[in-house]
Protein backbone atom coordinates (compact mmCIF):
# COMPACT_ATOMS: atom_id res chain seq x y z
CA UNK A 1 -129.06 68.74 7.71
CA UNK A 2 -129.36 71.64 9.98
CA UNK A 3 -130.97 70.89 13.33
CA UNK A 4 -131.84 72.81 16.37
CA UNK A 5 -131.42 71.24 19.83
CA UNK A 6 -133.78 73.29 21.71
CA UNK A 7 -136.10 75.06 19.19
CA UNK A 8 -138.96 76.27 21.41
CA UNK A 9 -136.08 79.02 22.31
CA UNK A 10 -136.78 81.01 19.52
CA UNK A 11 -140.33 81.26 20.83
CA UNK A 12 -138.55 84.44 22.98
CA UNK A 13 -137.92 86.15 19.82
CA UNK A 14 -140.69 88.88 20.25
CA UNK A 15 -139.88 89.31 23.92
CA UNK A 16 -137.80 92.76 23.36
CA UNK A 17 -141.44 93.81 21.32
CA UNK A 18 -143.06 93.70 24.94
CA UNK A 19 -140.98 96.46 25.98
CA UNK A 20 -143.01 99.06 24.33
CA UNK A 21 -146.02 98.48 26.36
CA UNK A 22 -144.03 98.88 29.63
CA UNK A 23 -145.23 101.88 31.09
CA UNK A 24 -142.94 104.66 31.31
CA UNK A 25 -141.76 106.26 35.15
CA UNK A 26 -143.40 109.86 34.98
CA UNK A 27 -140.48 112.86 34.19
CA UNK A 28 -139.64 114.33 37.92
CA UNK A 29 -137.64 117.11 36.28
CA UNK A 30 -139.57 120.36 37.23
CA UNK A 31 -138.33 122.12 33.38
CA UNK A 32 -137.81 121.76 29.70
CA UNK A 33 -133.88 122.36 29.42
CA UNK A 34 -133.19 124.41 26.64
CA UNK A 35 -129.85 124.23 25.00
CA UNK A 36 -128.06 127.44 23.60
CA UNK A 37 -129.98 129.74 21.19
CA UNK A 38 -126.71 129.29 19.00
CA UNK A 39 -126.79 125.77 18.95
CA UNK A 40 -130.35 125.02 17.86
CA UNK A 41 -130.15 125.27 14.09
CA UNK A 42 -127.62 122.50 14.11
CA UNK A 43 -129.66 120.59 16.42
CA UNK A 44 -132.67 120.59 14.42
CA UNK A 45 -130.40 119.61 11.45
CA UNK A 46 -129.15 116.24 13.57
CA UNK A 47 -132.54 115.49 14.27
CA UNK A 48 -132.84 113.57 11.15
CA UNK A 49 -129.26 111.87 11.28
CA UNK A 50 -130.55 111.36 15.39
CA UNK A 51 -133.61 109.35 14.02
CA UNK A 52 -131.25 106.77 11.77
CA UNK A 53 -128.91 106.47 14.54
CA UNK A 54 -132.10 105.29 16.46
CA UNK A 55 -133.06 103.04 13.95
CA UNK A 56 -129.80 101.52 13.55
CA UNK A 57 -129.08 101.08 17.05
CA UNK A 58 -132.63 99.27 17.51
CA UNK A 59 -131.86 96.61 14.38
CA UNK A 60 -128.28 95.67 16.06
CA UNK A 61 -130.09 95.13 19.14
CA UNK A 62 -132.27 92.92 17.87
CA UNK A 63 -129.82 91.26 15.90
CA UNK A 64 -128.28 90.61 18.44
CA UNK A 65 -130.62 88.85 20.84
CA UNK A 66 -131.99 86.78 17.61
CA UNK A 67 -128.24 85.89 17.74
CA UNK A 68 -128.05 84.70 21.36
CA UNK A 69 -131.46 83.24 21.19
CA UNK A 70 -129.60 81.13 17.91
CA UNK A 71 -127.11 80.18 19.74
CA UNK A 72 -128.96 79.12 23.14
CA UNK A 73 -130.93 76.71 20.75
CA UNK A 74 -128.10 74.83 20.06
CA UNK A 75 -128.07 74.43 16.20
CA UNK A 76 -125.84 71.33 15.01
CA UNK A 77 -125.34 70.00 11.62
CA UNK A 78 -126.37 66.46 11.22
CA UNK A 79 -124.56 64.38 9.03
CA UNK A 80 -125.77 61.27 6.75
CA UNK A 81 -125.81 58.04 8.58
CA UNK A 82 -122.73 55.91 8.59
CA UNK A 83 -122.41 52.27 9.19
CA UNK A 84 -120.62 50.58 12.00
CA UNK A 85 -119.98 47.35 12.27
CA UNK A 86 -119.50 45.90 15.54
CA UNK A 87 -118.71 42.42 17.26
CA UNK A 88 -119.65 41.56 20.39
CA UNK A 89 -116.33 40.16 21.66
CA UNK A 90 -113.94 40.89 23.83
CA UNK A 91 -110.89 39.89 23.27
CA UNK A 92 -107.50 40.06 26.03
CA UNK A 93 -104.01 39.24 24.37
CA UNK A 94 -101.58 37.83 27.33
CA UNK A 95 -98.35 38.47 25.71
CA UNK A 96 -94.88 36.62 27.57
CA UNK A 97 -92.20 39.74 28.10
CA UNK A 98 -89.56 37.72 30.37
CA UNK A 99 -86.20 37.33 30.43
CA UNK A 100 -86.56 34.24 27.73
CA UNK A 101 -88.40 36.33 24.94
CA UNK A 102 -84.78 37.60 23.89
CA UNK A 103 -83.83 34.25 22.45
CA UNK A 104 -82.64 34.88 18.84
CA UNK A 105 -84.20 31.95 17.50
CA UNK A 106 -86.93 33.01 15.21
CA UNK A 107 -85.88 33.92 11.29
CA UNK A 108 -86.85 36.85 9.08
CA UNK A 109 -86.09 37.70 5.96
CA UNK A 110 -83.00 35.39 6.61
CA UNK A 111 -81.46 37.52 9.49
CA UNK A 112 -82.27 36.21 13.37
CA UNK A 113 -84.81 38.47 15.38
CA UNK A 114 -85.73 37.54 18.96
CA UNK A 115 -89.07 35.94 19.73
CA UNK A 116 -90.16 39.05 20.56
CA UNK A 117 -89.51 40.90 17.73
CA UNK A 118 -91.28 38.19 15.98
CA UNK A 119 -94.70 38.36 18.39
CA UNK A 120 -94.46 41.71 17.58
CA UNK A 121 -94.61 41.52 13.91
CA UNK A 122 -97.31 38.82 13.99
CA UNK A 123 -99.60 39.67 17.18
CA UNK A 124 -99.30 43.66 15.23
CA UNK A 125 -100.82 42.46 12.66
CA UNK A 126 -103.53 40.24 14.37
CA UNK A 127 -104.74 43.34 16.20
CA UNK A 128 -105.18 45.85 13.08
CA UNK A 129 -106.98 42.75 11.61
CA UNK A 130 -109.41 42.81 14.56
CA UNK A 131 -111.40 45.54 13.68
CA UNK A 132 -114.40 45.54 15.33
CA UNK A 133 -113.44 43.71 18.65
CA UNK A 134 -112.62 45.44 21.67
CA UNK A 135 -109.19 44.75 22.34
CA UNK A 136 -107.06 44.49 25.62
CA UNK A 137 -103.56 43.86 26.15
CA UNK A 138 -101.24 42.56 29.07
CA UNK A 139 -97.98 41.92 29.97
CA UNK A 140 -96.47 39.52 32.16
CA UNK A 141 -92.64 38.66 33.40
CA UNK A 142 -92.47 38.12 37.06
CA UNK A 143 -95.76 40.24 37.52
CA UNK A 144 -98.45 40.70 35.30
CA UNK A 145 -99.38 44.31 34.05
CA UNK A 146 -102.63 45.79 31.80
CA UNK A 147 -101.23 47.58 29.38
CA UNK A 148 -104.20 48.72 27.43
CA UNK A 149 -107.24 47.95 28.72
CA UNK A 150 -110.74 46.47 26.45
CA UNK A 151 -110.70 49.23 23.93
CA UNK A 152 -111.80 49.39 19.91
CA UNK A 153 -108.90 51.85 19.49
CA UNK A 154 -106.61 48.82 17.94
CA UNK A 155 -103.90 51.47 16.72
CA UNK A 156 -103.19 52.39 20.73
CA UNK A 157 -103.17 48.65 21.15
CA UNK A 158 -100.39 48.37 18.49
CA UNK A 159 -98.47 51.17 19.54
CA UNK A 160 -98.49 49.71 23.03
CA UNK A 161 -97.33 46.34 21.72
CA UNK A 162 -94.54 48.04 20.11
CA UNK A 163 -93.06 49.75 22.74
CA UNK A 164 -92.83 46.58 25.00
CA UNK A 165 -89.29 45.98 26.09
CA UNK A 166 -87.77 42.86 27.37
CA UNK A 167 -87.59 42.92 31.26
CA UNK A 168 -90.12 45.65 31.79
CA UNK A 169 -92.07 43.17 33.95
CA UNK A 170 -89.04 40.91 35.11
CA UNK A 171 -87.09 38.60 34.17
CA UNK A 172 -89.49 35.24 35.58
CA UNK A 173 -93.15 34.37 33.73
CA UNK A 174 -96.06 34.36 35.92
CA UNK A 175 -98.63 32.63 33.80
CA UNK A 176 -101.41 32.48 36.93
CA UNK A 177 -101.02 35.85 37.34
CA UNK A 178 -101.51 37.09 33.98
CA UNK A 179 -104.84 34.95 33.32
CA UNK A 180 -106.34 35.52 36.89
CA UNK A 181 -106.11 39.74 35.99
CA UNK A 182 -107.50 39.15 32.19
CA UNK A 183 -110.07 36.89 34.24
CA UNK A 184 -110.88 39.71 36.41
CA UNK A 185 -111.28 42.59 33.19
CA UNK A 186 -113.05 39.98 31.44
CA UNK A 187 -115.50 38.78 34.27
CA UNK A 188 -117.81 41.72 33.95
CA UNK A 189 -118.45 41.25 29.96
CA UNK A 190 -121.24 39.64 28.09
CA UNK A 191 -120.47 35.53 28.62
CA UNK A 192 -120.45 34.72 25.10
CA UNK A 193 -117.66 37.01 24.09
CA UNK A 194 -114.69 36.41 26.73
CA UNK A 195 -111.91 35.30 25.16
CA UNK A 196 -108.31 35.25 26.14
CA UNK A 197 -104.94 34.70 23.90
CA UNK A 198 -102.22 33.87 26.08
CA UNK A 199 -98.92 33.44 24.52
CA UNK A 200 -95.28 32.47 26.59
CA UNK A 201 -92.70 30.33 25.89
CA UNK A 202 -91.88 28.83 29.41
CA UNK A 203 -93.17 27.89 32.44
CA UNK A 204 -95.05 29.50 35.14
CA UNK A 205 -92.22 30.57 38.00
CA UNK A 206 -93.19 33.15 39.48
CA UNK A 207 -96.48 35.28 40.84
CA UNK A 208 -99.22 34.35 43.68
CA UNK A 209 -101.67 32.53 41.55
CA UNK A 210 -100.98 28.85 40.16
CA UNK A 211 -101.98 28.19 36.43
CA UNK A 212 -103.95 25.74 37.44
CA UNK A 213 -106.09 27.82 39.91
CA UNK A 214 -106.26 30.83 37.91
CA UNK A 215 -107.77 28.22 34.95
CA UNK A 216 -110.46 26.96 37.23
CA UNK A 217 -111.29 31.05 38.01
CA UNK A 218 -111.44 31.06 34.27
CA UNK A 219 -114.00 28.67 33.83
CA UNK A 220 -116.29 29.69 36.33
CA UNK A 221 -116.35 32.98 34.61
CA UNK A 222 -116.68 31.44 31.45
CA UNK A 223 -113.14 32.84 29.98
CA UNK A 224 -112.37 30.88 26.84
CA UNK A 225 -108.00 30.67 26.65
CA UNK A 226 -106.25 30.25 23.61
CA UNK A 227 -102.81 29.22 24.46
CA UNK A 228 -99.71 29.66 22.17
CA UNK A 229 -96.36 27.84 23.03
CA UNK A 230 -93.34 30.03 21.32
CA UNK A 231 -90.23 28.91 20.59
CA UNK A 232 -87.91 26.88 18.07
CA UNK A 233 -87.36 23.45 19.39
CA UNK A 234 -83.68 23.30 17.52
CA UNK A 235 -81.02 26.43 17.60
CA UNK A 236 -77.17 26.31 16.50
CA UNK A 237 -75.11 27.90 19.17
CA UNK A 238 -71.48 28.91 19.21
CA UNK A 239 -69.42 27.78 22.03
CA UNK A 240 -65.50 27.43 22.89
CA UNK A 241 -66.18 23.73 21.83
CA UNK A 242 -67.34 24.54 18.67
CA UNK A 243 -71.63 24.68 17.22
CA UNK A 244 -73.81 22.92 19.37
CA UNK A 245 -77.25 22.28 18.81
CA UNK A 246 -79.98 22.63 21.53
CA UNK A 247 -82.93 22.85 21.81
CA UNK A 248 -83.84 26.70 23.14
CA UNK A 249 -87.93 25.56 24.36
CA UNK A 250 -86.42 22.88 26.64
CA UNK A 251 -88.41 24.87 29.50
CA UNK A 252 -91.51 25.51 27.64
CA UNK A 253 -94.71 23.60 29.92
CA UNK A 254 -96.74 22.19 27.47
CA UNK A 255 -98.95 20.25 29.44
CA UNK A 256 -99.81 23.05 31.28
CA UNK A 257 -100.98 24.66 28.49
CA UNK A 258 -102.73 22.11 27.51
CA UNK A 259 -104.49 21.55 30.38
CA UNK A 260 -105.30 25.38 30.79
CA UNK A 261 -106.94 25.25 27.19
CA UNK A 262 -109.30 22.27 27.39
CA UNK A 263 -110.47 23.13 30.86
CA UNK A 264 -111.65 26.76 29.52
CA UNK A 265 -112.75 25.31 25.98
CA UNK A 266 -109.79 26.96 24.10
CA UNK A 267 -107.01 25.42 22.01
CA UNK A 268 -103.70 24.66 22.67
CA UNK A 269 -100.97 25.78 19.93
CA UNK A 270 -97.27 24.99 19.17
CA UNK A 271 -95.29 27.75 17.22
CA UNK A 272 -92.38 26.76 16.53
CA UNK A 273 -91.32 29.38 13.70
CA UNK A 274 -92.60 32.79 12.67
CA UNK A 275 -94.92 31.05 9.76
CA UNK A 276 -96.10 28.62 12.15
CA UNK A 277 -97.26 31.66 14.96
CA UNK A 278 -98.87 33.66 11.94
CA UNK A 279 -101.00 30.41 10.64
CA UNK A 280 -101.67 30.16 14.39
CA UNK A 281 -103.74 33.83 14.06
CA UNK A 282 -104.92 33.06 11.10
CA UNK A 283 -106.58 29.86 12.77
CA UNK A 284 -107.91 32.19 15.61
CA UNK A 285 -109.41 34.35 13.17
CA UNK A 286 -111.77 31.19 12.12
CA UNK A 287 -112.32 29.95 15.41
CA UNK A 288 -113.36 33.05 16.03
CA UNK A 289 -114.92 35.14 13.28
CA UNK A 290 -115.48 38.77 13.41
CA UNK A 291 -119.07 39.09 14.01
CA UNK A 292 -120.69 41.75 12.42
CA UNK A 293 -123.73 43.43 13.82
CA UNK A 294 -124.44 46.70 11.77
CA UNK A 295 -125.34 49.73 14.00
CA UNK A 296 -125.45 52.95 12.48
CA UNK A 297 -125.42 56.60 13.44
CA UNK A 298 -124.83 59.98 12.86
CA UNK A 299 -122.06 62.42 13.30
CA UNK A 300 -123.39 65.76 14.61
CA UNK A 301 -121.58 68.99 14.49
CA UNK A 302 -121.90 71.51 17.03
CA UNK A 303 -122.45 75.07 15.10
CA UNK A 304 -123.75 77.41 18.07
CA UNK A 305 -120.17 78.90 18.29
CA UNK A 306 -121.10 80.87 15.00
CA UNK A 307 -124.12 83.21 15.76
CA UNK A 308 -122.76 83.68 19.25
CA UNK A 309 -119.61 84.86 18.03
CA UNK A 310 -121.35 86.99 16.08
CA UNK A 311 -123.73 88.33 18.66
CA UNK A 312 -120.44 89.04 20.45
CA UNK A 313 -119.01 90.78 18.13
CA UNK A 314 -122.16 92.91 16.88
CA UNK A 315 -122.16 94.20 20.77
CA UNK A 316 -118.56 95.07 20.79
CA UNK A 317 -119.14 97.34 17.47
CA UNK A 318 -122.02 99.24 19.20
CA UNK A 319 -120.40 99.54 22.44
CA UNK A 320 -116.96 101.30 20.65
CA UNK A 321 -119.46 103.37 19.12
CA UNK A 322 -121.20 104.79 21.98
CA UNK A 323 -117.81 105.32 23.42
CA UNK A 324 -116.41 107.15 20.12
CA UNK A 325 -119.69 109.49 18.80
CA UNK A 326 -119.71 112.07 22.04
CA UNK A 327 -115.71 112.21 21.62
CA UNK A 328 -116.29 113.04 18.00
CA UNK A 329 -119.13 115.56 18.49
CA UNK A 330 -117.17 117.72 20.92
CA UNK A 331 -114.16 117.66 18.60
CA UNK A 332 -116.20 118.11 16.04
CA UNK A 333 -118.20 121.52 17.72
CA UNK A 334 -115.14 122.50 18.95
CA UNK A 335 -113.49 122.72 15.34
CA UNK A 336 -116.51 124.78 14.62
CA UNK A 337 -116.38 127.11 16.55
């Protein structure tokens, strides 16, 4: 459906009419000029062709400020409405990046893959799942980073999650760190929808702000934590001795997870395997649904470009022909001659 922004513009349209009642300034030229005797028989034949020419000129012109006038209106084409579902949550994934996240101890497709090839796969597909939350995304090793900040663009999200690289944020995990900055992104949100994912497979070694603190910031601001402990509790290793088998979570602080996810209202989870960490997300899913709240609207199009353009070019044609017809008369009387 065609609709104009501003239609009361068009109300100018008769403005140029207004013109002809302007009172003309009085002739100060003291004679008639009188052109050649031998050029007045052709003149009075242009009269005729003079007269269209007038008539042309004054339809352009107005065609052209009925174009502007168009244009300054603002016409847009409004589209049907669309649905758009919408949840009111907003949800921060604290994702481990240290040094430890390189352990090959996670299996797919019967080859080895390092845990965090394997949050990768998983968390991926959590996100594109999500698809009406607002989304946010950090990093921690020895310091804690926002990657993506609370956005409903999950495929940036993803791509972001992708691109993580062991090491980018050191080689220690700062647990406090990372839930004291997803406290303060979250802090500013509607109460019932701050919820935090934090996933790591050690302990908290690093960074300025104890896990325990930075859980008692979290519930003050009302920051529900889900918290994941990665990592296979048996691995095979090769050594000059021969296999050995050890156990590769040895470091992993359980109670401290724990603790940080009853204190907040969360849920503490063990994955030990990449099934187990997907049927983790799947249980996050029903703990917390995707809410839908249908809003709708409509997509406008902005179509003033058109009858501007073609004002612009209307006035381009009539200015190259002012500039061209005196050129061709006086090569055309010369050739006459």
């Amino acid at each position: 459906m065609l609709e104009l922004q501003w239609p009361w513009l068009l109300l100018l349209l008769p403005l140029p009419l207004l013109m002809r009642w302007v009172p003309e300034e009085p002739s100060r030229e003291a004679a008639l000029r009188v052109p050649f005797f031998s050029r007045l028989k052709r003149l009075r034949g242009e009269e005729s062709r003079e007269g269209e020419r007038r008539w042309l000129m004054a339809a352009s012109l107005w065609l052209i400020w009925s174009a502007s006038l168009l244009a300054a209106s603002h016409p847009q084409w409004v589209g049907e409405p669309v649905s758009l579902p919408s949840s009111g949550r907003d949800l921060l994934m604290a994702v481990d990046i240290s040094g430890s996240m390189e352990i090959e101890d996670m299996q797919y497709q019967g080859q080895a893959i390092n845990r965090l090839q394997a949050v990768k796969g998983v968390v991926g597909d959590f996100v594109q799942e999500r698809q009406t939350d607002r989304l946010g995304l950090i990093l921690f090793g020895t310091r804690a980073y926002l990657q993506a900040p609370l956005t409903y663009d999950r495929q940036t999200v993803y791509t972001l999650l992708q691109e993580a690289q062991i090491g980018f944020a050191g080689e220690k995990t700062a647990i406090g760190d990372a839930i004291g900055l997803a406290v303060k992104r979250l802090r500013d949100r509607p109460e019932a929808s701050r919820v935090l994912i934090l996933l790591t497979d050690g302990a908290n070694n690093a960074g300025e702000l104890t896990p325990q603190r930075a859980a008692y910031l979290a519930e003050q601001h009302n920051v529900k934590i889900y918290t994941i402990g990665f990592g296979a509790e048996e691995m095979i290793t090769q050594t000059i001795f021969g296999q050995r088998r050890v156990n590769p979570s040895r470091d992993l602080d359980e109670d401290t997870m724990r603790e940080i996810a009853a204190q907040t209202g969360g849920r503490y989870f063990r994955a030990r395997s990449l099934e187990e960490l997907y049927q983790v997300h799947q249980t996050l899913n029903e703990l917390e649904p995707i809410e839908y709240d249908e809003e709708t609207f409509r997509p406008t199009r902005s179509l003033f470009h058109w009858p501007l353009a073609f004002a612009f070019v209307l006035s381009a044609l009539l200015a190259a022909g002012r500039w061209l017809s005196p050129r061709l008369t006086a090569r055309t009387s010369g050739g006459s001659r």
